[in-house]
N, C-alpha and C. Protein backbone atom coordinates (compact mmCIF):
# COMPACT_ATOMS: atom_id res chain seq x y z
N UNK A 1 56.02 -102.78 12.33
CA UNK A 1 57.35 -102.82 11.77
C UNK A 1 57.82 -101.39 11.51
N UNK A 2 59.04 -101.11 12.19
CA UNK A 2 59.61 -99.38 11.81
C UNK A 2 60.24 -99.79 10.51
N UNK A 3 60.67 -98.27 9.68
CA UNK A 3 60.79 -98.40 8.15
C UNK A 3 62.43 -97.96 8.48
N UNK A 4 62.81 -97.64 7.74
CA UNK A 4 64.38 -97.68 7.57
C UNK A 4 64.75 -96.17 8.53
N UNK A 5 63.55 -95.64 7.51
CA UNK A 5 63.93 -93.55 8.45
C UNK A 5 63.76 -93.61 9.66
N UNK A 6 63.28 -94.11 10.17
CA UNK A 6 62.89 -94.34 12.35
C UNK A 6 63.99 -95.05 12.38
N UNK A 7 64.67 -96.13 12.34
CA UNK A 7 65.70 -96.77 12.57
C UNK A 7 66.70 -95.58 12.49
N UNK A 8 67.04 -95.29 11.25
CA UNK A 8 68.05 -93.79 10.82
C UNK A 8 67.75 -93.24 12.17
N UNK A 9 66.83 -92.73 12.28
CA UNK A 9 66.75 -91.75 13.32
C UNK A 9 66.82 -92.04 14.85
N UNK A 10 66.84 -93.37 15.18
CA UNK A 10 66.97 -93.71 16.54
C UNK A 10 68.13 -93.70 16.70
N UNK A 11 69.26 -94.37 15.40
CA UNK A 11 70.78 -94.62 15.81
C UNK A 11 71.27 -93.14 16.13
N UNK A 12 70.29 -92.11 15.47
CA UNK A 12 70.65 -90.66 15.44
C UNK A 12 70.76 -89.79 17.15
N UNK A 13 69.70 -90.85 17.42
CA UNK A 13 69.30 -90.55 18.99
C UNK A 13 70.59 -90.52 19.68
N UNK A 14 70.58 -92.06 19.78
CA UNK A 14 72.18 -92.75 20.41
C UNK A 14 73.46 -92.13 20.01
N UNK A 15 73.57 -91.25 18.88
CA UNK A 15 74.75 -90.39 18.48
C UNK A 15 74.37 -89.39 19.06
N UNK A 16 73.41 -88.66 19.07
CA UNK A 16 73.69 -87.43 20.26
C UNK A 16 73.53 -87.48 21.30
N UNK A 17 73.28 -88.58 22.19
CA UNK A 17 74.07 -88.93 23.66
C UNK A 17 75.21 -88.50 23.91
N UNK A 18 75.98 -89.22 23.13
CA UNK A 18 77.34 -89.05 23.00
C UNK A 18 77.71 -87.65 22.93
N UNK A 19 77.41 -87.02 21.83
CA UNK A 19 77.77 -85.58 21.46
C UNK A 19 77.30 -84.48 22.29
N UNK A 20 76.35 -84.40 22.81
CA UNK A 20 75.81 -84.00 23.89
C UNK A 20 76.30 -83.70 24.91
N UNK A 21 76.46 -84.98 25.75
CA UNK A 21 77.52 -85.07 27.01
C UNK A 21 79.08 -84.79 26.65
N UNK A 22 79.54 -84.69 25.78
CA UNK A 22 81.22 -84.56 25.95
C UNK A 22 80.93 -82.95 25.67
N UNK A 23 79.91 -82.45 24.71
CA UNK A 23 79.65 -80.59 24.68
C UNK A 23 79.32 -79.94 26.17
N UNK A 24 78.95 -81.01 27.18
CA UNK A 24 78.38 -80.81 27.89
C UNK A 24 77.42 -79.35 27.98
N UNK A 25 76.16 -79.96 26.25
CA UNK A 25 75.36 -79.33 26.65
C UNK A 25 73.97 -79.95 26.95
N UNK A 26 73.99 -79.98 28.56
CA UNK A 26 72.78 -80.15 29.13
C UNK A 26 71.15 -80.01 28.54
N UNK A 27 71.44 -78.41 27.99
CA UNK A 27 69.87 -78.29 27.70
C UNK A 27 69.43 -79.22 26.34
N UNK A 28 70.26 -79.90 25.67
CA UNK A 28 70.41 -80.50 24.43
C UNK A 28 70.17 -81.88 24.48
N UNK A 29 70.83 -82.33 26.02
CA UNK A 29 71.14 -83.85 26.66
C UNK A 29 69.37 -83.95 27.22
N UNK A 30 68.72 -83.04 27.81
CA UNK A 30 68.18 -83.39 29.04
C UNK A 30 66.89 -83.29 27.28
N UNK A 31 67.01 -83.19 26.11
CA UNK A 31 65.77 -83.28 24.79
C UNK A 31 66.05 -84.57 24.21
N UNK A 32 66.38 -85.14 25.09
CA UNK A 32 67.35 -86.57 24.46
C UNK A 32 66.29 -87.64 25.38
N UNK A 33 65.56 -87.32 26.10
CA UNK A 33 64.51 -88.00 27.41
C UNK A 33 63.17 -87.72 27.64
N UNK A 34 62.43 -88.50 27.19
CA UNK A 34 60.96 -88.26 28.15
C UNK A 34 60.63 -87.78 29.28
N UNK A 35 59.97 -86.15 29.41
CA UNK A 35 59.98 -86.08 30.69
C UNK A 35 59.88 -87.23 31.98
N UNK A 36 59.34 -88.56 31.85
CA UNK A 36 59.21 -89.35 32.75
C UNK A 36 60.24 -90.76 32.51
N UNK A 37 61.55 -90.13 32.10
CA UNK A 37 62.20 -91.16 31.69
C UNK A 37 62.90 -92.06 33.05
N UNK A 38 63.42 -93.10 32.72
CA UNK A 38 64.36 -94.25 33.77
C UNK A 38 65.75 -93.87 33.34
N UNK A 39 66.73 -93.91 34.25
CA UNK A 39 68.14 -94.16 33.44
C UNK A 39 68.38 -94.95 34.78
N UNK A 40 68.99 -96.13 34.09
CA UNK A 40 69.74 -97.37 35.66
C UNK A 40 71.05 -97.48 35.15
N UNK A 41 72.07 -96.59 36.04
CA UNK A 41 73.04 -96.86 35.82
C UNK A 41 73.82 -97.40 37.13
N UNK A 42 72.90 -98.10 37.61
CA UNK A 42 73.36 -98.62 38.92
C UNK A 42 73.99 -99.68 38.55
N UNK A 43 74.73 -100.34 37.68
CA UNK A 43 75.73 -101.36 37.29
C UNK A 43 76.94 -100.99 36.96
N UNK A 44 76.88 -98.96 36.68
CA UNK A 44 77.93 -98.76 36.48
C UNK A 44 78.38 -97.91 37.84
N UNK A 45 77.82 -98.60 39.30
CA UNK A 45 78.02 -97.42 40.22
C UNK A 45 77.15 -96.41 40.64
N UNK A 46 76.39 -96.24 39.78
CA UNK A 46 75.45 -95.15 40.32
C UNK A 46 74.63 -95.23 41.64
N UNK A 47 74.51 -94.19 42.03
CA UNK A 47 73.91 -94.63 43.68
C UNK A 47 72.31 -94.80 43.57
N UNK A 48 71.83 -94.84 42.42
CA UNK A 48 70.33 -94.94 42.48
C UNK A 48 69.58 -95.29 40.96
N UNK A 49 68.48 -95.70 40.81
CA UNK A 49 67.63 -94.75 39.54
C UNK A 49 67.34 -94.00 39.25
N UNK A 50 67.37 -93.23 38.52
CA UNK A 50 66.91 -92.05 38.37
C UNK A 50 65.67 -91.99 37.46
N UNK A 51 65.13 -91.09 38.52
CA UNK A 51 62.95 -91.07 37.52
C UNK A 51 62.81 -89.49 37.18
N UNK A 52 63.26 -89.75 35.82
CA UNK A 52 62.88 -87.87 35.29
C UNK A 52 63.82 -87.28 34.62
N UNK A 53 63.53 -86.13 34.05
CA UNK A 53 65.17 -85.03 33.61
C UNK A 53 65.94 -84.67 34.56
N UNK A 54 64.82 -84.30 35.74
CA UNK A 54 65.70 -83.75 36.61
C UNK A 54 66.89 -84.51 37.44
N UNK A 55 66.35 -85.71 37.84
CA UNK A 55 67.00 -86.75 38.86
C UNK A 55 68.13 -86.50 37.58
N UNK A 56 68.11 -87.36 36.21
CA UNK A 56 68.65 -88.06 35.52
C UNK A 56 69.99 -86.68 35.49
N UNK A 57 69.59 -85.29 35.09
CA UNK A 57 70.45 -84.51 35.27
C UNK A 57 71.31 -83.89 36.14
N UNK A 58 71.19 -84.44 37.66
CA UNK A 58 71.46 -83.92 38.60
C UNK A 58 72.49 -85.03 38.82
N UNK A 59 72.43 -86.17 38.44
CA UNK A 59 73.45 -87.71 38.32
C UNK A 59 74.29 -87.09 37.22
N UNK A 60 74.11 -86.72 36.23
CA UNK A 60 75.36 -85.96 35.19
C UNK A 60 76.02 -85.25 35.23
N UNK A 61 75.45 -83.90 36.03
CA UNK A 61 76.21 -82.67 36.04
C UNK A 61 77.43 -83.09 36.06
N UNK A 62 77.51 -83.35 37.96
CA UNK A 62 78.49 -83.26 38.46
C UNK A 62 79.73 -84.88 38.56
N UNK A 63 78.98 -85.46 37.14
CA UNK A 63 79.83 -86.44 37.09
C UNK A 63 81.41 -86.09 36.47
N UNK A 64 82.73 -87.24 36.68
CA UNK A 64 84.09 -86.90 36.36
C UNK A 64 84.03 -87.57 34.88
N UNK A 65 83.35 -87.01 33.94
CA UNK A 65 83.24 -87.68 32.48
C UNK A 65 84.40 -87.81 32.14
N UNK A 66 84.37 -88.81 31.00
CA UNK A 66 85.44 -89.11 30.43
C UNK A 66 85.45 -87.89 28.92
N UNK A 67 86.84 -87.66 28.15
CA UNK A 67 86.54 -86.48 27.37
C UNK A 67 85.51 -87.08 26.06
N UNK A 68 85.37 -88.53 25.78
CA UNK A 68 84.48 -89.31 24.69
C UNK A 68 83.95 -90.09 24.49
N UNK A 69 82.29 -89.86 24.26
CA UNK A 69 81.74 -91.53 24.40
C UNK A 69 81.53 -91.54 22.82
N UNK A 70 81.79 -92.94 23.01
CA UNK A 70 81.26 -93.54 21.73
C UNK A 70 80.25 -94.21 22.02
N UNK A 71 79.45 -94.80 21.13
CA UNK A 71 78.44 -95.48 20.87
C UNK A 71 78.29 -96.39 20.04
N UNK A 72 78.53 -97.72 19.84
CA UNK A 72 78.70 -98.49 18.48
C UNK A 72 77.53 -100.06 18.45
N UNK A 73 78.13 -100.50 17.17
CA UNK A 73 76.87 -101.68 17.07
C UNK A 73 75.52 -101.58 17.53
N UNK A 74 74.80 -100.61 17.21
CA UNK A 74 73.43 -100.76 17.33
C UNK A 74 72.52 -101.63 16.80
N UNK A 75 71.97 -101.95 17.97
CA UNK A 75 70.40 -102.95 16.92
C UNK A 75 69.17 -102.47 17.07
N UNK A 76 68.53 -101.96 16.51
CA UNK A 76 67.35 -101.85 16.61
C UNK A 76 66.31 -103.05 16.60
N UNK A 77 65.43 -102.60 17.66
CA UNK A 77 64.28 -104.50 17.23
C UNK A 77 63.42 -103.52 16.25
N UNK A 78 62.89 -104.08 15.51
CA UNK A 78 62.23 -103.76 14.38
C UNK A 78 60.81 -103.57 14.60
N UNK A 79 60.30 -103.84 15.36
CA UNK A 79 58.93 -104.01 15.96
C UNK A 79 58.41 -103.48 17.21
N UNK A 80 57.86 -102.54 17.51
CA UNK A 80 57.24 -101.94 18.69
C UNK A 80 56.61 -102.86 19.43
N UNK A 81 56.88 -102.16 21.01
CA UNK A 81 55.86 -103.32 21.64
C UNK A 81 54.16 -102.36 21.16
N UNK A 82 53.39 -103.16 22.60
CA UNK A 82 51.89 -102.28 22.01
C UNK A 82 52.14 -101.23 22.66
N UNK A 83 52.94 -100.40 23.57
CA UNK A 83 53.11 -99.17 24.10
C UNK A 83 53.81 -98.52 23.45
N UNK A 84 54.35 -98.73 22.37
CA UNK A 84 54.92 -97.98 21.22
C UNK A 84 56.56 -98.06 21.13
N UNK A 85 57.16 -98.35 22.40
CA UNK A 85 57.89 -98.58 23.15
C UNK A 85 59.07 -99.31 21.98
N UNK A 86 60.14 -99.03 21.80
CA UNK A 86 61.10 -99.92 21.07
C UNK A 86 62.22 -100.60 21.59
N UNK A 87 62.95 -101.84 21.40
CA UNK A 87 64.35 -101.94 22.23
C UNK A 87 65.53 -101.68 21.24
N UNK A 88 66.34 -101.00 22.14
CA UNK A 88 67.52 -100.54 21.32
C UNK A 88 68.83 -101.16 22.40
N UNK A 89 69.47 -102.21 21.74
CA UNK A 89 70.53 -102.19 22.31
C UNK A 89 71.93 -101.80 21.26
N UNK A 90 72.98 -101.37 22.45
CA UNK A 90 74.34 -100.70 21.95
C UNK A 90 75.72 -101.25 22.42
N UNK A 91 76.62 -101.03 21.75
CA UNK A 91 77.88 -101.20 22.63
C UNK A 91 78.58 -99.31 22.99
N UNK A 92 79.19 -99.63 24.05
CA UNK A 92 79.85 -98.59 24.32
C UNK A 92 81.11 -98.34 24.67
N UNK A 93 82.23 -97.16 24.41
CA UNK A 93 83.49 -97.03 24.74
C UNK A 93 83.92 -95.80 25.04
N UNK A 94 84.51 -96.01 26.00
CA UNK A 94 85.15 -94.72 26.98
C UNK A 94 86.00 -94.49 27.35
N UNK A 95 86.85 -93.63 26.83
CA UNK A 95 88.54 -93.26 27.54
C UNK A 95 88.38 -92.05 28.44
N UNK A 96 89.25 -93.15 29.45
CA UNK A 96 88.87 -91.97 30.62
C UNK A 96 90.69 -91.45 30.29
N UNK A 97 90.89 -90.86 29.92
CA UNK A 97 92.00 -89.76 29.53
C UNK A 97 92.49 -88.99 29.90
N UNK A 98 91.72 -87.98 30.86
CA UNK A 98 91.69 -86.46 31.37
C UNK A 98 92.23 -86.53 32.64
N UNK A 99 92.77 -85.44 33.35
CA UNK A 99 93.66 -85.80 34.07
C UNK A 99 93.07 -85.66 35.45
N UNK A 100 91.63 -85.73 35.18
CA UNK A 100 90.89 -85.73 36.36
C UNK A 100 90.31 -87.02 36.58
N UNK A 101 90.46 -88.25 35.62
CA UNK A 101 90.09 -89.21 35.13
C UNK A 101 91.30 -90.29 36.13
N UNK A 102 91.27 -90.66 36.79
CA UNK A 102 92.37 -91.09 38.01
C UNK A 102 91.24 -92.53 38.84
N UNK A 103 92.28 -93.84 38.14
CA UNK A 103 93.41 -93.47 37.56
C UNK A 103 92.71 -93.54 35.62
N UNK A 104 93.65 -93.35 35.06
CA UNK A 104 93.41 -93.11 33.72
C UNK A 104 93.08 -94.86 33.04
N UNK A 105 92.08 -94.99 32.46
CA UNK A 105 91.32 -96.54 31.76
C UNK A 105 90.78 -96.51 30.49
N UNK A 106 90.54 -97.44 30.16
CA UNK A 106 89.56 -97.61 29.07
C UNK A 106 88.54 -98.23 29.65
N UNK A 107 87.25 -98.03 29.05
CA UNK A 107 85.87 -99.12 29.80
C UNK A 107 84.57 -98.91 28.64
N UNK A 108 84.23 -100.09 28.61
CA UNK A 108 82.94 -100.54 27.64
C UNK A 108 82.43 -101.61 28.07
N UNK A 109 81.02 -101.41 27.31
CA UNK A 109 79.66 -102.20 28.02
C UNK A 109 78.78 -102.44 27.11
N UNK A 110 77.55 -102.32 27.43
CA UNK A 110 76.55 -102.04 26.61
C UNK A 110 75.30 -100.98 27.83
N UNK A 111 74.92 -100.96 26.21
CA UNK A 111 73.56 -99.85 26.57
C UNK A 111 71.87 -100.85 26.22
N UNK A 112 71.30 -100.73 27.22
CA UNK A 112 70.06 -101.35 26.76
C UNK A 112 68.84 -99.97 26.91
N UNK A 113 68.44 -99.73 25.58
CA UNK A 113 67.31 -98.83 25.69
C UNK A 113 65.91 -98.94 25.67
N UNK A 114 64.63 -98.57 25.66
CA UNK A 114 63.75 -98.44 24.99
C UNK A 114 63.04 -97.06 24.92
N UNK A 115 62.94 -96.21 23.88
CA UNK A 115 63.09 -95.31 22.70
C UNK A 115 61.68 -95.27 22.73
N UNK A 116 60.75 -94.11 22.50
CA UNK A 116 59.81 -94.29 21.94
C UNK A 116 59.81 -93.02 21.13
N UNK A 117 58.51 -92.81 20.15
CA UNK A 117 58.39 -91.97 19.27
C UNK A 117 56.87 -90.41 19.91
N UNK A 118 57.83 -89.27 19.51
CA UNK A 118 57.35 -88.70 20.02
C UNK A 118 56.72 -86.89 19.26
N UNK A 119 55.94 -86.59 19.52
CA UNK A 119 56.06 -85.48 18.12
C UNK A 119 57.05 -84.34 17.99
N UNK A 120 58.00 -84.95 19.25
CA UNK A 120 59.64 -83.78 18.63
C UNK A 120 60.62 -85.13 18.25
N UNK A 121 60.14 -86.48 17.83
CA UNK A 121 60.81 -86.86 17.50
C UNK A 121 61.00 -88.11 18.28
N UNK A 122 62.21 -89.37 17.87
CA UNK A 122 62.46 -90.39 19.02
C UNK A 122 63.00 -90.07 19.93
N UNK A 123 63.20 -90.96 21.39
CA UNK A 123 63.14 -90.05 22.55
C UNK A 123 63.74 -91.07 23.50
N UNK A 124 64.52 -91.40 25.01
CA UNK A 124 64.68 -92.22 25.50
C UNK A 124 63.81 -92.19 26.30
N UNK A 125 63.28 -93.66 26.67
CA UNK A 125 61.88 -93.67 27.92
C UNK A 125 62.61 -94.24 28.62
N UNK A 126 63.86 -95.26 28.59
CA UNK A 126 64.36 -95.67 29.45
C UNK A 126 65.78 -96.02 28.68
N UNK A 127 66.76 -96.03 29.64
CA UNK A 127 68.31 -96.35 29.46
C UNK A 127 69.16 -96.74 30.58
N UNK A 128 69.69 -97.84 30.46
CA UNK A 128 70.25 -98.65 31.50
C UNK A 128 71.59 -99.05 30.70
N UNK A 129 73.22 -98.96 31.64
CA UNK A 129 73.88 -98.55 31.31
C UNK A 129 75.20 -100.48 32.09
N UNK A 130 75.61 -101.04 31.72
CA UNK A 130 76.20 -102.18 32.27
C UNK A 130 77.50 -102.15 31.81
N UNK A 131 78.64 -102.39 32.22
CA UNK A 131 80.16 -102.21 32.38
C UNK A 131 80.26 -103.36 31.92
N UNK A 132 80.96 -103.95 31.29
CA UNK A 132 81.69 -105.12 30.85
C UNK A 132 83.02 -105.48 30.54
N UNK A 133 83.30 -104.33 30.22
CA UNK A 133 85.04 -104.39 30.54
C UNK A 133 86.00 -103.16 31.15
N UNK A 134 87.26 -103.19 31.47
CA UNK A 134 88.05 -101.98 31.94
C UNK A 134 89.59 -102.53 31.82
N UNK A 135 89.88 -101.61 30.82
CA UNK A 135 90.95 -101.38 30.96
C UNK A 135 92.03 -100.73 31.57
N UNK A 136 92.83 -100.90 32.62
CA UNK A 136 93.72 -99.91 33.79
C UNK A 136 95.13 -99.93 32.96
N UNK A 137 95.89 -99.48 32.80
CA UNK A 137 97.03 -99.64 32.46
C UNK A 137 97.84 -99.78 33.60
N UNK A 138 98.68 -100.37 33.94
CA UNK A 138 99.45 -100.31 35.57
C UNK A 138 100.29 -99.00 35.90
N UNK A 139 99.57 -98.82 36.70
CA UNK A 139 99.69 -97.51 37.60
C UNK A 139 100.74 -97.46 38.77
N UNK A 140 100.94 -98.41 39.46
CA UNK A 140 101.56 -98.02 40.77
C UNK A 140 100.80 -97.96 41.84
N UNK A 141 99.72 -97.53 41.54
CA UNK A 141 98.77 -97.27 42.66
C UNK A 141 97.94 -98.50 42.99
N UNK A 142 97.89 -98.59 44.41
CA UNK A 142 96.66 -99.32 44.87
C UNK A 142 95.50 -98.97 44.33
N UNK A 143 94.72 -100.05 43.66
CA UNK A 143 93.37 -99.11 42.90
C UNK A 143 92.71 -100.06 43.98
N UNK A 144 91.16 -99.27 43.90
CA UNK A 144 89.93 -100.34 44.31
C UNK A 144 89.68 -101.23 43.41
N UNK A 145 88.89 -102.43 43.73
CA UNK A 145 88.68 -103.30 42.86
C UNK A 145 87.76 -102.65 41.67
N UNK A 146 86.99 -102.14 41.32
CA UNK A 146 86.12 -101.96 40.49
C UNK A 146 87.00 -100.69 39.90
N UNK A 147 88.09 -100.25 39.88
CA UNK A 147 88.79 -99.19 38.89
C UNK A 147 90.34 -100.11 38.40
N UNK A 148 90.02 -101.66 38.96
CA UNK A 148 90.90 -102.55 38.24
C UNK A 148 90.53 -103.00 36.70
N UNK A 149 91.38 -103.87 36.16
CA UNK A 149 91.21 -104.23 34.79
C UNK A 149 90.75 -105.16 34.91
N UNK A 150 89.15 -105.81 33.96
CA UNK A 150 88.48 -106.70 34.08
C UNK A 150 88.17 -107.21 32.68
């Protein structure tokens, strides 16, 4: 059973995701992962899995971020598996705003994690990333289906 301060500190995790990537500072983002971490964001598009800092950072750089993620409703499961391993699921929200952000949306999902504990602290071992909604405002433009409103 984790105690209240590991919980504190995991939601702490999941807040500097967020803060991280919109500073876009990398060297800050990529202490946020187990060297041998998963990120599947192949539900939101991504062309692959990524196994590591490096993969996982090389899928970020040069992504068209939106200028803010949020992160909300966290649950922590309260109980480790026997690999120490925790599940953390989240909701998430994103305005794509910026004028590189085309066409311009809203979009949220959830986040499914598992977190483990590490001696710099909690850590992501894995993060998988699923779209569940989008907001388009009408544009004019022919969009593709998946930059429509769902």
């Amino acid at each position: 059973m984790l105690d209240g301060t590991d919980i504190i500190l995991i939601h702490q995790l999941l807040g500097r995701y967020g803060h991280t990537i919109d500073a876009r500072d990398w060297d800050a983002f990529s202490e946020l992962f187990v060297p041998d971490a998963v990120l599947d964001y192949t539900a939101v598009r991504a062309p692959k899995v990524c196994h590591g800092i490096d993969e996982i950072l090389e899928y970020f750089l040069p992504a068209n971020h939106p200028p803010a993620h949020h992160v909300m409703n966290i649950v922590v499961d309260e109980t480790a598996e026997p690999t120490g391993r925790v599940a953390v699921h989240s909701k998430f929200f994103v305005p794509f705003t910026r004028a590189a952000n085309v066409p311009v949306r809203l979009y949220g999902g959830d986040y499914h994690d598992e977190v483990v504990k590490t001696d710099r602290g909690w850590r992501f071992a894995m993060r998988s990333c699923v779209g569940r909604w989008q907001y388009t405002p009408e544009t004019g433009q022919d969009l593709p289906e998946f930059r429509r409103t769902f």
